[in-house]
C-alpha atoms as a PDB file:
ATOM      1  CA  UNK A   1     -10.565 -14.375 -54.386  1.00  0.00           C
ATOM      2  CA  UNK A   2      -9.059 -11.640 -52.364  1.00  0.00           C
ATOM      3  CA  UNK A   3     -10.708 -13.388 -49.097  1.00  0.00           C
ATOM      4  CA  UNK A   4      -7.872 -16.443 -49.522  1.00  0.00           C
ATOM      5  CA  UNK A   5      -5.415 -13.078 -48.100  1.00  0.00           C
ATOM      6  CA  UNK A   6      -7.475 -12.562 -45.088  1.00  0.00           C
ATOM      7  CA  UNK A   7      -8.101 -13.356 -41.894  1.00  0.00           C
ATOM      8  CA  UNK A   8     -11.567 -15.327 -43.267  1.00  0.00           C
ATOM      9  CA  UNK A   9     -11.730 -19.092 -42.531  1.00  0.00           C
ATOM     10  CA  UNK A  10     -15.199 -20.008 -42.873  1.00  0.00           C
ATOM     11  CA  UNK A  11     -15.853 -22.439 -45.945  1.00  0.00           C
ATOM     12  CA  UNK A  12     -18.838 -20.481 -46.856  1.00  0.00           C
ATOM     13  CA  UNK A  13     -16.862 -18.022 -48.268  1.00  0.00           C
ATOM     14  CA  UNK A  14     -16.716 -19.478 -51.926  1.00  0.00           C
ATOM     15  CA  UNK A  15     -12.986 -19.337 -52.167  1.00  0.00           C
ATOM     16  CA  UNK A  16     -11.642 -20.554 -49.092  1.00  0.00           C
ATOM     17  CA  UNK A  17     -14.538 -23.605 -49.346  1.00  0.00           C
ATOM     18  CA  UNK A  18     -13.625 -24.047 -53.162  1.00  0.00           C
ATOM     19  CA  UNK A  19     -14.372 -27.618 -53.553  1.00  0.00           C
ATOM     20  CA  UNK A  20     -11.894 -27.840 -56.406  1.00  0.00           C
ATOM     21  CA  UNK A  21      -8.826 -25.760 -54.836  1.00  0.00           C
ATOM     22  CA  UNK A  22      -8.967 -27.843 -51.885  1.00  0.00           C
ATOM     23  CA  UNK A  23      -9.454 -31.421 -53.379  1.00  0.00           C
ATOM     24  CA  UNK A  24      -7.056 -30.740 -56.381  1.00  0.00           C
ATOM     25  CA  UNK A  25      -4.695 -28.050 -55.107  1.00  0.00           C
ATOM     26  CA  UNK A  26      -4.394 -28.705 -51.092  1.00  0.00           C
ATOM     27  CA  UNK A  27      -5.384 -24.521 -50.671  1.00  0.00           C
ATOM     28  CA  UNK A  28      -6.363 -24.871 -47.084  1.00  0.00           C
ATOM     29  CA  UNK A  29      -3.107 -26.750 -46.209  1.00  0.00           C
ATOM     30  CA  UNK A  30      -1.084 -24.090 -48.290  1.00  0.00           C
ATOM     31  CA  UNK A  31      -2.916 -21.223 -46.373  1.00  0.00           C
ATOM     32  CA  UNK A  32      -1.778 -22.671 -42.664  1.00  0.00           C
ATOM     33  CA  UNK A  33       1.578 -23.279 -44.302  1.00  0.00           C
ATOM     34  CA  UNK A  34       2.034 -19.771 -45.440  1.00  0.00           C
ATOM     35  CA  UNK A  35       0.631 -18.267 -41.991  1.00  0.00           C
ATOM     36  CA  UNK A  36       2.620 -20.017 -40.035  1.00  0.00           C
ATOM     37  CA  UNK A  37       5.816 -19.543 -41.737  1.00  0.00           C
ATOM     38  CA  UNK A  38       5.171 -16.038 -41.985  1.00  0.00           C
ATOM     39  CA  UNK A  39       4.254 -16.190 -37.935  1.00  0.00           C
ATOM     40  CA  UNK A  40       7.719 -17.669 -37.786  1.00  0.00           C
ATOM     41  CA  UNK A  41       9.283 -14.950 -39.281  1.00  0.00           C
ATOM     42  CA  UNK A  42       7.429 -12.037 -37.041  1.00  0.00           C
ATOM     43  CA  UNK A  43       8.654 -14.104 -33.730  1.00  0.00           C
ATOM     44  CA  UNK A  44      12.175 -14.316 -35.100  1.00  0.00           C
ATOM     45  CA  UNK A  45      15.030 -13.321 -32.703  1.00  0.00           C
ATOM     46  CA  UNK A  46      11.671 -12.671 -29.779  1.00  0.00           C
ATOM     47  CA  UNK A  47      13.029 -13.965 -26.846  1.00  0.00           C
ATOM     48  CA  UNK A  48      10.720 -17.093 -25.045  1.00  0.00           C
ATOM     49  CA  UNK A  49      10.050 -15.665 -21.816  1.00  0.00           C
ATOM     50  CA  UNK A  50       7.129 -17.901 -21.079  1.00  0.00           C
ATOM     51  CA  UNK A  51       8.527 -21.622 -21.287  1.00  0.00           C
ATOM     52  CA  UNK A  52       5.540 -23.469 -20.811  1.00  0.00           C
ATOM     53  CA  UNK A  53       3.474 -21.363 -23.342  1.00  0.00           C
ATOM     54  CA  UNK A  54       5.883 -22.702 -25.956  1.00  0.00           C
ATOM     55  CA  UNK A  55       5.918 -25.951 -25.079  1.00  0.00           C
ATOM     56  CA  UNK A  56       2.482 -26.589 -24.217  1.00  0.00           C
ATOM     57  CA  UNK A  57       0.640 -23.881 -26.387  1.00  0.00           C
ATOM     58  CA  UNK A  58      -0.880 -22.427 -22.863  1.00  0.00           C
ATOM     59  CA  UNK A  59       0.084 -21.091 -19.589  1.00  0.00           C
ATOM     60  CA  UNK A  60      -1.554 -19.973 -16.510  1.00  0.00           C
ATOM     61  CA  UNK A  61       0.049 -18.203 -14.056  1.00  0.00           C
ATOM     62  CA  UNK A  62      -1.174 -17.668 -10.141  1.00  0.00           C
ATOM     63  CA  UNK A  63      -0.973 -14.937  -7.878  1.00  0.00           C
ATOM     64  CA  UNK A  64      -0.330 -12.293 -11.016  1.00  0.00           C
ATOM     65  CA  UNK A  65      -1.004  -9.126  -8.981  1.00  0.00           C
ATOM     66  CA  UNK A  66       0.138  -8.275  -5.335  1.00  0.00           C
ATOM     67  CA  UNK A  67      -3.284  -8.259  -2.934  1.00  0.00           C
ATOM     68  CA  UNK A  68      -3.535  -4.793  -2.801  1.00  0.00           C
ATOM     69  CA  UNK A  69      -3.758  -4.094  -6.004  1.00  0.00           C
ATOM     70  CA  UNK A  70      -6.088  -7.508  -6.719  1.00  0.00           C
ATOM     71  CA  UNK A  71      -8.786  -6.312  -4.312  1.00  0.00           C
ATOM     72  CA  UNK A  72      -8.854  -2.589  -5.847  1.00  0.00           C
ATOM     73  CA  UNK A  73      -9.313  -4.358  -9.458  1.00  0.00           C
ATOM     74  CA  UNK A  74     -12.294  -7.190  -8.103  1.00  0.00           C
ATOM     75  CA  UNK A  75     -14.128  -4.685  -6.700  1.00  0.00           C
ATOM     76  CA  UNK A  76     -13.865  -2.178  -9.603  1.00  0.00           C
ATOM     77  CA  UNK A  77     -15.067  -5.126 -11.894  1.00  0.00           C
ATOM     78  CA  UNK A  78     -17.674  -6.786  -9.565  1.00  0.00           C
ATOM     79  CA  UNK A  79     -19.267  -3.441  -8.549  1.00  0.00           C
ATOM     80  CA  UNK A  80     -19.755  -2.709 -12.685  1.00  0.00           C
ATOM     81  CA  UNK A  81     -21.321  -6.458 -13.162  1.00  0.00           C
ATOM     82  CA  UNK A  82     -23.529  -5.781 -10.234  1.00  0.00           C
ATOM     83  CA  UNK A  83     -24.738  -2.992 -11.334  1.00  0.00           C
ATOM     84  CA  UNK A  84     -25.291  -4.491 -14.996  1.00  0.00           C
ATOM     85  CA  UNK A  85     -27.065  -6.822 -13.638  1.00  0.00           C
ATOM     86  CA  UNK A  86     -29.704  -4.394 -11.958  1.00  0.00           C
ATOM     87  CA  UNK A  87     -30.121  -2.892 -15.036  1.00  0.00           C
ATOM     88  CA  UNK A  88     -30.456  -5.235 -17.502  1.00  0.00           C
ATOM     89  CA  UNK A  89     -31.332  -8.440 -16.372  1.00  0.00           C
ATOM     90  CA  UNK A  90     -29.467 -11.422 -17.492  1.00  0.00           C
ATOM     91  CA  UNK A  91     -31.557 -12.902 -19.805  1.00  0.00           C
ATOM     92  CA  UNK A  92     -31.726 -17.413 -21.137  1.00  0.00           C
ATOM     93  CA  UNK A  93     -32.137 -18.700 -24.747  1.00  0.00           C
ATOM     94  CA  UNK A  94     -33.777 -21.737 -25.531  1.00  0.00           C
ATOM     95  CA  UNK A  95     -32.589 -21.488 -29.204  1.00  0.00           C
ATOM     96  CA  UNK A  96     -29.644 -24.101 -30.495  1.00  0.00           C
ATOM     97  CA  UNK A  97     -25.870 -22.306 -32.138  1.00  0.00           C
ATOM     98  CA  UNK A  98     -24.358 -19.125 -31.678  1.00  0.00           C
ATOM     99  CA  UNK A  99     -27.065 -16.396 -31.356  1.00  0.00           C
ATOM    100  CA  UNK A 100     -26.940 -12.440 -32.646  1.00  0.00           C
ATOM    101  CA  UNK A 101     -25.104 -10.137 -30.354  1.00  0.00           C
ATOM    102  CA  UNK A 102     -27.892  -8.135 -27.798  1.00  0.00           C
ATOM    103  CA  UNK A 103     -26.323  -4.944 -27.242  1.00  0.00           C
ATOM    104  CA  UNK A 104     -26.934  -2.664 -24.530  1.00  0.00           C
ATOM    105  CA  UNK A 105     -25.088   0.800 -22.915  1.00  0.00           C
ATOM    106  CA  UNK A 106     -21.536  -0.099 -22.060  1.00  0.00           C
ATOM    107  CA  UNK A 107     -21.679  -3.689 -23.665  1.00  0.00           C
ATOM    108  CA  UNK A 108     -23.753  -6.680 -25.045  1.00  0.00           C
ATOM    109  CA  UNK A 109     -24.808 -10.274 -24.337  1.00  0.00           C
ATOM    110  CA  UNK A 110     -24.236 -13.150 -26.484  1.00  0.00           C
ATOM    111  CA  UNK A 111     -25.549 -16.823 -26.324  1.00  0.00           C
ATOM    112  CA  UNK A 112     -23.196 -20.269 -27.033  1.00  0.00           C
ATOM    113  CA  UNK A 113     -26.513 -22.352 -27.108  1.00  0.00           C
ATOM    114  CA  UNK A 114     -27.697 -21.914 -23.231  1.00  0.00           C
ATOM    115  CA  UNK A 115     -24.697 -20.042 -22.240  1.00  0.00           C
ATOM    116  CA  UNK A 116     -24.539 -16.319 -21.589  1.00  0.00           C
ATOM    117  CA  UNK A 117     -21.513 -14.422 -22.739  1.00  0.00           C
ATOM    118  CA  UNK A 118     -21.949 -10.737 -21.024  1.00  0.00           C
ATOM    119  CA  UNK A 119     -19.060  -8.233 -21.962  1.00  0.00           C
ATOM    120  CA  UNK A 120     -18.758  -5.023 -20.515  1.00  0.00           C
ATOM    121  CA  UNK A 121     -16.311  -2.454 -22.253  1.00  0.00           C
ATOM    122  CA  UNK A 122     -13.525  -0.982 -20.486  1.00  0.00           C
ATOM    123  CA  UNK A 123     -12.621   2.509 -20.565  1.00  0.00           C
ATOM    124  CA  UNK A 124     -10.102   4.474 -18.581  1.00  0.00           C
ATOM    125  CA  UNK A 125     -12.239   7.035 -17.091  1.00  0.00           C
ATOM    126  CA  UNK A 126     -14.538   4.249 -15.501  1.00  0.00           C
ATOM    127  CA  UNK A 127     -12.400   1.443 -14.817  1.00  0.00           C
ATOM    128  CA  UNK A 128      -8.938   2.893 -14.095  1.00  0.00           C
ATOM    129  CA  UNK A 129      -7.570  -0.671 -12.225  1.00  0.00           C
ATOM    130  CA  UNK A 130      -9.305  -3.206 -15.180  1.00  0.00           C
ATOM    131  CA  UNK A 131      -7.471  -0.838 -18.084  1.00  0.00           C
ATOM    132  CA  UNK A 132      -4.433  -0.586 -16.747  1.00  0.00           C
ATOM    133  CA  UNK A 133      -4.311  -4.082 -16.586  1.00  0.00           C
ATOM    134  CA  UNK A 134      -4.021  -4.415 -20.753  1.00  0.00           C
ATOM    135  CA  UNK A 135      -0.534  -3.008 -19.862  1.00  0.00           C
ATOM    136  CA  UNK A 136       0.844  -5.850 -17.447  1.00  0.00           C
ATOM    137  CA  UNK A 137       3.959  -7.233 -18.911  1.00  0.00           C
ATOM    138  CA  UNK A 138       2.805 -10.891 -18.956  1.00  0.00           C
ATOM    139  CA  UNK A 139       0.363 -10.051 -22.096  1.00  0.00           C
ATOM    140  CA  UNK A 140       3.263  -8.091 -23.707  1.00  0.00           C
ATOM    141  CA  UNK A 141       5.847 -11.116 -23.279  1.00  0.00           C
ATOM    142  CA  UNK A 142       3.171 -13.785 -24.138  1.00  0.00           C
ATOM    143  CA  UNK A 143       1.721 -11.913 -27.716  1.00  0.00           C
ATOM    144  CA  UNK A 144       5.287 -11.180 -28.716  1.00  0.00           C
ATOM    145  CA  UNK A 145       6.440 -14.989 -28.154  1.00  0.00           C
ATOM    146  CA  UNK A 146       3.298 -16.106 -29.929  1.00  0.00           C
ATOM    147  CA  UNK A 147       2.346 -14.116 -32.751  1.00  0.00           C
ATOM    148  CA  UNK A 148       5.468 -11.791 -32.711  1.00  0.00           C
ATOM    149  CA  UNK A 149       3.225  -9.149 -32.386  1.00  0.00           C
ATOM    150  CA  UNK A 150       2.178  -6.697 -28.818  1.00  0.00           C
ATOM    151  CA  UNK A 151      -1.457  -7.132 -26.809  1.00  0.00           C
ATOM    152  CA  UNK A 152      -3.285  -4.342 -28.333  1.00  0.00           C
ATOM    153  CA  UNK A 153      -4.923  -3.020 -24.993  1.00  0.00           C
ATOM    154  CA  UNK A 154      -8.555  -1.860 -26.563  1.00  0.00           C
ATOM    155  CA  UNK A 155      -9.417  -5.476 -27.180  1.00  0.00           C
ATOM    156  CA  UNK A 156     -10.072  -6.689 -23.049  1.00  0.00           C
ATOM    157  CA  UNK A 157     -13.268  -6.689 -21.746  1.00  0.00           C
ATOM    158  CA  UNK A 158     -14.490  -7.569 -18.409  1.00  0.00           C
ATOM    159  CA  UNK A 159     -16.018 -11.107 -19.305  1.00  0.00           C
ATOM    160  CA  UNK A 160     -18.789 -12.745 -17.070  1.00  0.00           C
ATOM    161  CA  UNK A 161     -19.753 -16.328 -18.050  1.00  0.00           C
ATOM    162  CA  UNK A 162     -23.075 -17.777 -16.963  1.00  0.00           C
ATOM    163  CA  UNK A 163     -23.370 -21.590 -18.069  1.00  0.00           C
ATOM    164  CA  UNK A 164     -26.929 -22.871 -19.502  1.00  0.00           C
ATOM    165  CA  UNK A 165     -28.246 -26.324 -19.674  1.00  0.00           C
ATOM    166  CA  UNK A 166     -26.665 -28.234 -21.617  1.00  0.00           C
ATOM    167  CA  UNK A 167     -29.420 -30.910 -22.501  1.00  0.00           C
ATOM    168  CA  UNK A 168     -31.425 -28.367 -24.103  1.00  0.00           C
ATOM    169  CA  UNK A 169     -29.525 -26.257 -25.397  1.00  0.00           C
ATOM    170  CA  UNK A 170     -25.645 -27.101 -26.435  1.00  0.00           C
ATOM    171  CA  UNK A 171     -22.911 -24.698 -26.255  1.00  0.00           C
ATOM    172  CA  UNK A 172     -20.948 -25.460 -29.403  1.00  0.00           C
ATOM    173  CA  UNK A 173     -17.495 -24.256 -27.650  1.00  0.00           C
ATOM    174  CA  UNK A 174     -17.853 -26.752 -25.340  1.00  0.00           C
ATOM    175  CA  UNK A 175     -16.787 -29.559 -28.017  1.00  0.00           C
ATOM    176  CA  UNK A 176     -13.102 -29.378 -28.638  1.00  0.00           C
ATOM    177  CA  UNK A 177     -12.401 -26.633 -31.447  1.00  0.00           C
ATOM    178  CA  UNK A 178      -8.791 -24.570 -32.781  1.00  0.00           C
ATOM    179  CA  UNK A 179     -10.030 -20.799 -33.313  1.00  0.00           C
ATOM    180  CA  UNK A 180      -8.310 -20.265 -36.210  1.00  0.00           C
ATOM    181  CA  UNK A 181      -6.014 -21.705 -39.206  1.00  0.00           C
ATOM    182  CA  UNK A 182      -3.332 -19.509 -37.769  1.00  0.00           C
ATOM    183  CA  UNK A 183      -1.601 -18.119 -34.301  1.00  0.00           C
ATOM    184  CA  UNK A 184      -3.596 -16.368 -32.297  1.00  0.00           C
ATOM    185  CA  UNK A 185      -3.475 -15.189 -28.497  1.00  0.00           C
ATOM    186  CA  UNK A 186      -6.734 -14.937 -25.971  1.00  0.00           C
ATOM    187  CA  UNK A 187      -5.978 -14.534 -22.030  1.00  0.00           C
ATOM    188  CA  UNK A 188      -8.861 -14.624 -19.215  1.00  0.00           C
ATOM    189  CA  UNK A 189      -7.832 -13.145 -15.816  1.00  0.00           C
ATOM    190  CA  UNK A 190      -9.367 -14.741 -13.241  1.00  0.00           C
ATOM    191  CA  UNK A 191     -11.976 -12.766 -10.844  1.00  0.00           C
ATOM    192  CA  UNK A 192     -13.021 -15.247  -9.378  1.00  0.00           C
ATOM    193  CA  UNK A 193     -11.610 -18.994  -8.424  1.00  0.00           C
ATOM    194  CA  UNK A 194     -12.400 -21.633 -11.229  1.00  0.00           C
ATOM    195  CA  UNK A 195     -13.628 -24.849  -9.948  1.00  0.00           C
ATOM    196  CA  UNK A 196     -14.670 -27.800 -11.824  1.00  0.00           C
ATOM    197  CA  UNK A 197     -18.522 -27.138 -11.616  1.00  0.00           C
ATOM    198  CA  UNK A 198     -17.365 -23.675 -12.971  1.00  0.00           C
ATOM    199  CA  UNK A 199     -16.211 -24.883 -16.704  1.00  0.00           C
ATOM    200  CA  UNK A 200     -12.632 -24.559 -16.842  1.00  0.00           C
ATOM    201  CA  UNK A 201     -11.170 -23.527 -19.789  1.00  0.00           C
ATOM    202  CA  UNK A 202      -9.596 -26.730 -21.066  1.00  0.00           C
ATOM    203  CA  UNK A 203      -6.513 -27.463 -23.791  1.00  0.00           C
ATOM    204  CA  UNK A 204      -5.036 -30.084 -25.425  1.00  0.00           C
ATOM    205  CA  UNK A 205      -1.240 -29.867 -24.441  1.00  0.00           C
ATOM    206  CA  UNK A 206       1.216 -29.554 -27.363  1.00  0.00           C
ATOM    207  CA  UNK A 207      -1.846 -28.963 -30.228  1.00  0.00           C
ATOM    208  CA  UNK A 208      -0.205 -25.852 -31.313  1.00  0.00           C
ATOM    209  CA  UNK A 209       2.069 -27.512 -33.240  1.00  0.00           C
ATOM    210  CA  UNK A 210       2.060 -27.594 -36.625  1.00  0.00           C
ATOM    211  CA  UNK A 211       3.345 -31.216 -37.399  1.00  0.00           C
ATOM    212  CA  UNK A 212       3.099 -33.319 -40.337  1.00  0.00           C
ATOM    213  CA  UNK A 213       0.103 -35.118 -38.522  1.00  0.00           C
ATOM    214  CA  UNK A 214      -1.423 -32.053 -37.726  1.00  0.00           C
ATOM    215  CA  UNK A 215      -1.464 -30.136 -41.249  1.00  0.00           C
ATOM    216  CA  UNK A 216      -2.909 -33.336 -42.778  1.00  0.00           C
ATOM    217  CA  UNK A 217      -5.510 -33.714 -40.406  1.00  0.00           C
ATOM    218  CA  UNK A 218      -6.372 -29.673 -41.426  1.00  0.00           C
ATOM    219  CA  UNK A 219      -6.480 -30.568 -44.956  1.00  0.00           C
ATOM    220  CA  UNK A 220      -9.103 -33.887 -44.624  1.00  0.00           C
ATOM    221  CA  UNK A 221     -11.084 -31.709 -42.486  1.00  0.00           C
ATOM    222  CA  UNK A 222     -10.724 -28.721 -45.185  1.00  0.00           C
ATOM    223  CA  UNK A 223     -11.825 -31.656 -47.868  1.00  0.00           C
ATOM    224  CA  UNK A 224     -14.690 -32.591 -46.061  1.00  0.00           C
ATOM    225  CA  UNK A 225     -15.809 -29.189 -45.226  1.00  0.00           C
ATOM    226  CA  UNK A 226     -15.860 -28.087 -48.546  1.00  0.00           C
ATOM    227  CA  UNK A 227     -17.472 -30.856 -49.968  1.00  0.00           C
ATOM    228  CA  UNK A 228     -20.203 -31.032 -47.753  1.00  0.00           C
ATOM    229  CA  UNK A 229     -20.466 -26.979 -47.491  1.00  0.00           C
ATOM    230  CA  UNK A 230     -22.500 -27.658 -44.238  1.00  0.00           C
ATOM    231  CA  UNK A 231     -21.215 -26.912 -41.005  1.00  0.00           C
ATOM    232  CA  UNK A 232     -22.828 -26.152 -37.559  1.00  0.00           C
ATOM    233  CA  UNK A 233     -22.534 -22.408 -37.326  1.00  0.00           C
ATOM    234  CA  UNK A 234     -18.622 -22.518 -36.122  1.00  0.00           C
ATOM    235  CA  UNK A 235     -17.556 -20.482 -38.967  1.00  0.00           C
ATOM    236  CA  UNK A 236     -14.440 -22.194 -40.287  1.00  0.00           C
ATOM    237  CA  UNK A 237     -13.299 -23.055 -36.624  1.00  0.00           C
ATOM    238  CA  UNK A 238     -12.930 -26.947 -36.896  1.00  0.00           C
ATOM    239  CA  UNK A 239     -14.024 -29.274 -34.177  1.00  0.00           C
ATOM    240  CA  UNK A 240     -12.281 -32.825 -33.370  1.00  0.00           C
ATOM    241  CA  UNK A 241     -13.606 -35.752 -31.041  1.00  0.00           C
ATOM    242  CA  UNK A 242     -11.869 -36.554 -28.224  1.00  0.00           C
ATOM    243  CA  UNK A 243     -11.142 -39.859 -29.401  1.00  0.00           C
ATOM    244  CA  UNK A 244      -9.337 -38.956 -32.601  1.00  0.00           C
ATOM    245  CA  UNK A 245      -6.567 -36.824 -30.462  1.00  0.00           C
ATOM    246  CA  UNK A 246      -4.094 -40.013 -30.288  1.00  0.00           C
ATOM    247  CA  UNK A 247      -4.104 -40.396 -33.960  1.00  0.00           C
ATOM    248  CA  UNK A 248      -2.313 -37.023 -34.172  1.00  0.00           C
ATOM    249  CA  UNK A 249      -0.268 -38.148 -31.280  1.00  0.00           C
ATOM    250  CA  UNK A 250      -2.065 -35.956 -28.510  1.00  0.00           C
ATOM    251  CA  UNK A 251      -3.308 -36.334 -24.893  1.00  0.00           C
ATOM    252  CA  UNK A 252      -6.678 -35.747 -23.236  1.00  0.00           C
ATOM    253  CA  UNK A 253      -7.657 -32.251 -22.386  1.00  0.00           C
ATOM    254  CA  UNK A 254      -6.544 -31.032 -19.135  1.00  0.00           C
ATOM    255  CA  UNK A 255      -8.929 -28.532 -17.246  1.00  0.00           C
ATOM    256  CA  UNK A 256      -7.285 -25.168 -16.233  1.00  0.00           C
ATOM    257  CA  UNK A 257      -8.901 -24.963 -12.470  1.00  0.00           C
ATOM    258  CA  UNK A 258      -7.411 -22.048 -10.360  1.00  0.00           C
ATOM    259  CA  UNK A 259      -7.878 -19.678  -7.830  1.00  0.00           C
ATOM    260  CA  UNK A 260      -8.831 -16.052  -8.114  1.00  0.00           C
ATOM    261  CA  UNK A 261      -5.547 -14.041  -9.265  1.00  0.00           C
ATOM    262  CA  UNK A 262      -4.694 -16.534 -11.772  1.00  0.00           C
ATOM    263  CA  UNK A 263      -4.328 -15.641 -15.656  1.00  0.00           C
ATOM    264  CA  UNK A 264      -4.534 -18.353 -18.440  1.00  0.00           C
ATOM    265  CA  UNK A 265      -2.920 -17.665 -21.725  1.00  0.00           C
ATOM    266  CA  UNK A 266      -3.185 -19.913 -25.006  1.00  0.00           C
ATOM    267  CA  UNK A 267      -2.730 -20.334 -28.778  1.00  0.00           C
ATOM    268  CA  UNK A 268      -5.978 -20.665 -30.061  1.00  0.00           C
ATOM    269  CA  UNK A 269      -4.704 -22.884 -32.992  1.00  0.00           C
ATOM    270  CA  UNK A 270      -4.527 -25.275 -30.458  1.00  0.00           C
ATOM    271  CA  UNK A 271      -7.517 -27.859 -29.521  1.00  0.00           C
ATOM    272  CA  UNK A 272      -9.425 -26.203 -26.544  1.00  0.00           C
ATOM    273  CA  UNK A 273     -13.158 -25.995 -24.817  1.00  0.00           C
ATOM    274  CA  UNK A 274     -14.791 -24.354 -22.348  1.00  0.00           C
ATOM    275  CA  UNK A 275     -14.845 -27.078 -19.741  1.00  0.00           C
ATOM    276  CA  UNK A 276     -18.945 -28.947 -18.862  1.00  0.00           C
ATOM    277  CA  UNK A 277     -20.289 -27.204 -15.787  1.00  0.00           C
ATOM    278  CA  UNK A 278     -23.495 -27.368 -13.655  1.00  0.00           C
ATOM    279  CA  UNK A 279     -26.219 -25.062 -15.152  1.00  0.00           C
ATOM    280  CA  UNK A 280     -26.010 -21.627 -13.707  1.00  0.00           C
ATOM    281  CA  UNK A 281     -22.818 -21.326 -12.475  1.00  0.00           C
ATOM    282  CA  UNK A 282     -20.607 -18.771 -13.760  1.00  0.00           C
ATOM    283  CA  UNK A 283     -16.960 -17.700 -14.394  1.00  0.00           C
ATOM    284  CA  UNK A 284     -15.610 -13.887 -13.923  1.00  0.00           C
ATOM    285  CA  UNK A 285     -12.617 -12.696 -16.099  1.00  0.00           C
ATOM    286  CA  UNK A 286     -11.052  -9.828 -17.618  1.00  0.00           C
ATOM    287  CA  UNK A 287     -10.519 -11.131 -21.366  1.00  0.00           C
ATOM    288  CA  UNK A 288      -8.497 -10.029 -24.433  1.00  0.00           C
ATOM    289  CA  UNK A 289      -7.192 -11.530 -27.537  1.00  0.00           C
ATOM    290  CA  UNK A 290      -4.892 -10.635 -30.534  1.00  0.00           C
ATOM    291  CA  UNK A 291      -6.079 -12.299 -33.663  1.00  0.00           C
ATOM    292  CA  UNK A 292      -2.885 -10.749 -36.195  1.00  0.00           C
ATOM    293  CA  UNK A 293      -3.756 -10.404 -39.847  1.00  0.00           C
ATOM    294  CA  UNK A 294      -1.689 -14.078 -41.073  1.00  0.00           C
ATOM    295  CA  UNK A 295      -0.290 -13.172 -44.405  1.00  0.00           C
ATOM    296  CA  UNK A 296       2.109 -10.262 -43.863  1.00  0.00           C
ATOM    297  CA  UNK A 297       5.716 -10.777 -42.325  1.00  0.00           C
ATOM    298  CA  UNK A 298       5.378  -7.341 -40.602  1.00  0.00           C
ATOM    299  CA  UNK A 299       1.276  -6.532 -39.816  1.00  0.00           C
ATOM    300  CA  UNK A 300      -0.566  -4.321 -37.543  1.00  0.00           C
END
């Protein structure tokens, strides 16, 4: 029972997929209620320095750092993948769902289907530029607005992306998702320009809001999921079609492209992907997140 005051939102866990507390009692509902009312109170009397993030649940901002200091940074980062690369190959997966983390010195690989997720910690020593980045005052601003909260700098990691083929293999976060049942921040800095062949990261403008349309739409989908107690492995993170987004009064997607020097910065409890690209292309980042624990007015 404890697990209903956590962070845990996959309805495998046998209380938060109770069939009877969420057909009978509406728990799921009353769980994103409570978190974001609580959210609410942590952001109260934070000023909204970032306009667009509250209107649209996202932002992405060009030409974040002057040149100088740009070109120290990509070549810090793209020197480390390089050499990553040399020594530990990037490897494919022919296997369907998320697959096991494959660790390895200084980081690990993960597959989405066909697509390779390498991460490469950060640590001062090593990457002086990429660090100090956790401490530009655009993450500050944004994780304050959003989950009332600071970016916690130890969770960014230098982020390469290599996309797989899709008719083999499908990358589950390429079908439209929310994270989480509550407020949560993730940013990707931009290495390297985004085109559309690259996979965008792509959002569903205003789907961070928690409207009377919206927190019914979380119950059903609560209802079914614990009913059915089968799910693709997305652990608790719901998916929605395309199609139903005008029946909670919401647009199409639109596809974050940019150029290098750009940072994107969204509300994961709003409707995003990772945008369809050509196999083998790939997308460069420095990414970070801060997931808050939901049920506390004051958390960590």
């Amino acid at each position: 029972m404890l697990s209903l005051l956590t962070r845990t939102k996959s309805f495998r866990d046998p209380w938060v997929g109770h069939r009877g507390l969420n057909q009978h009692w509406q728990l799921h509902r009353r769980r994103v209620a409570l978190a974001e009312t609580l959210c609410r109170w942590r952001r109260w009397l934070r000023p909204d320095q970032l306009a667009s993030l509250q209107r649209d649940g996202y932002v992405l901002i060009q030409n974040v750092l002057p040149d100088a200091d740009f070109q120290a940074l990509s070549e810090e980062v793209e020197s480390a993948v390089s050499q990553a690369a040399q020594r530990h190959q990037l490897p494919i997966n022919a296997r369907p769902g998320f697959r096991p983390k494959q660790p390895f010195p200084g980081g690990f690989d993960r597959f989405d289907g066909g697509t390779l997720n390498r991460f490469l910690h950060l640590d001062e020593q090593r990457f002086p530029c990429a660090s100090g980045f956790a401490r530009h005052p655009h993450l500050n601003a944004a994780s304050r607005q959003l989950i009332g909260l600071p970016i916690d700098p130890r969770k960014m990691d230098i982020y390469l992306t290599v996309h797989g083929e899709e008719t083999r293999t499908h990358d589950l976060q390429k079908d439209l998702h929310r994270d989480t049942f509550f407020r949560a921040l993730k940013f990707w800095f931009f290495l390297r320009p985004v085109h559309r062949e690259d996979g965008p990261f792509e959002y569903v403008p205003g789907s961070h809001r928690l409207d009377p349309l919206r927190l019914r739409w979380e119950q059903s989908t609560a209802e079914a999921a614990s009913r059915h107690r089968r799910q693709p492995d997305v652990s608790g993170s719901f998916r929605i079609r395309e199609d139903e987004l005008p029946s909670l009064g919401l647009p199409a997607p639109k596809a974050l492209t940019c150029p290098a020097n750009s940072l994107v910065l969204a509300d994961v409890f709003g409707f995003h992907r990772r945008g369809a690209a050509h196999a083998g292309r790939e997308r460069l980042a420095l990414y970070g997140w801060n997931r808050p624990y939901p049920f506390l007015p004051i958390t960590w």
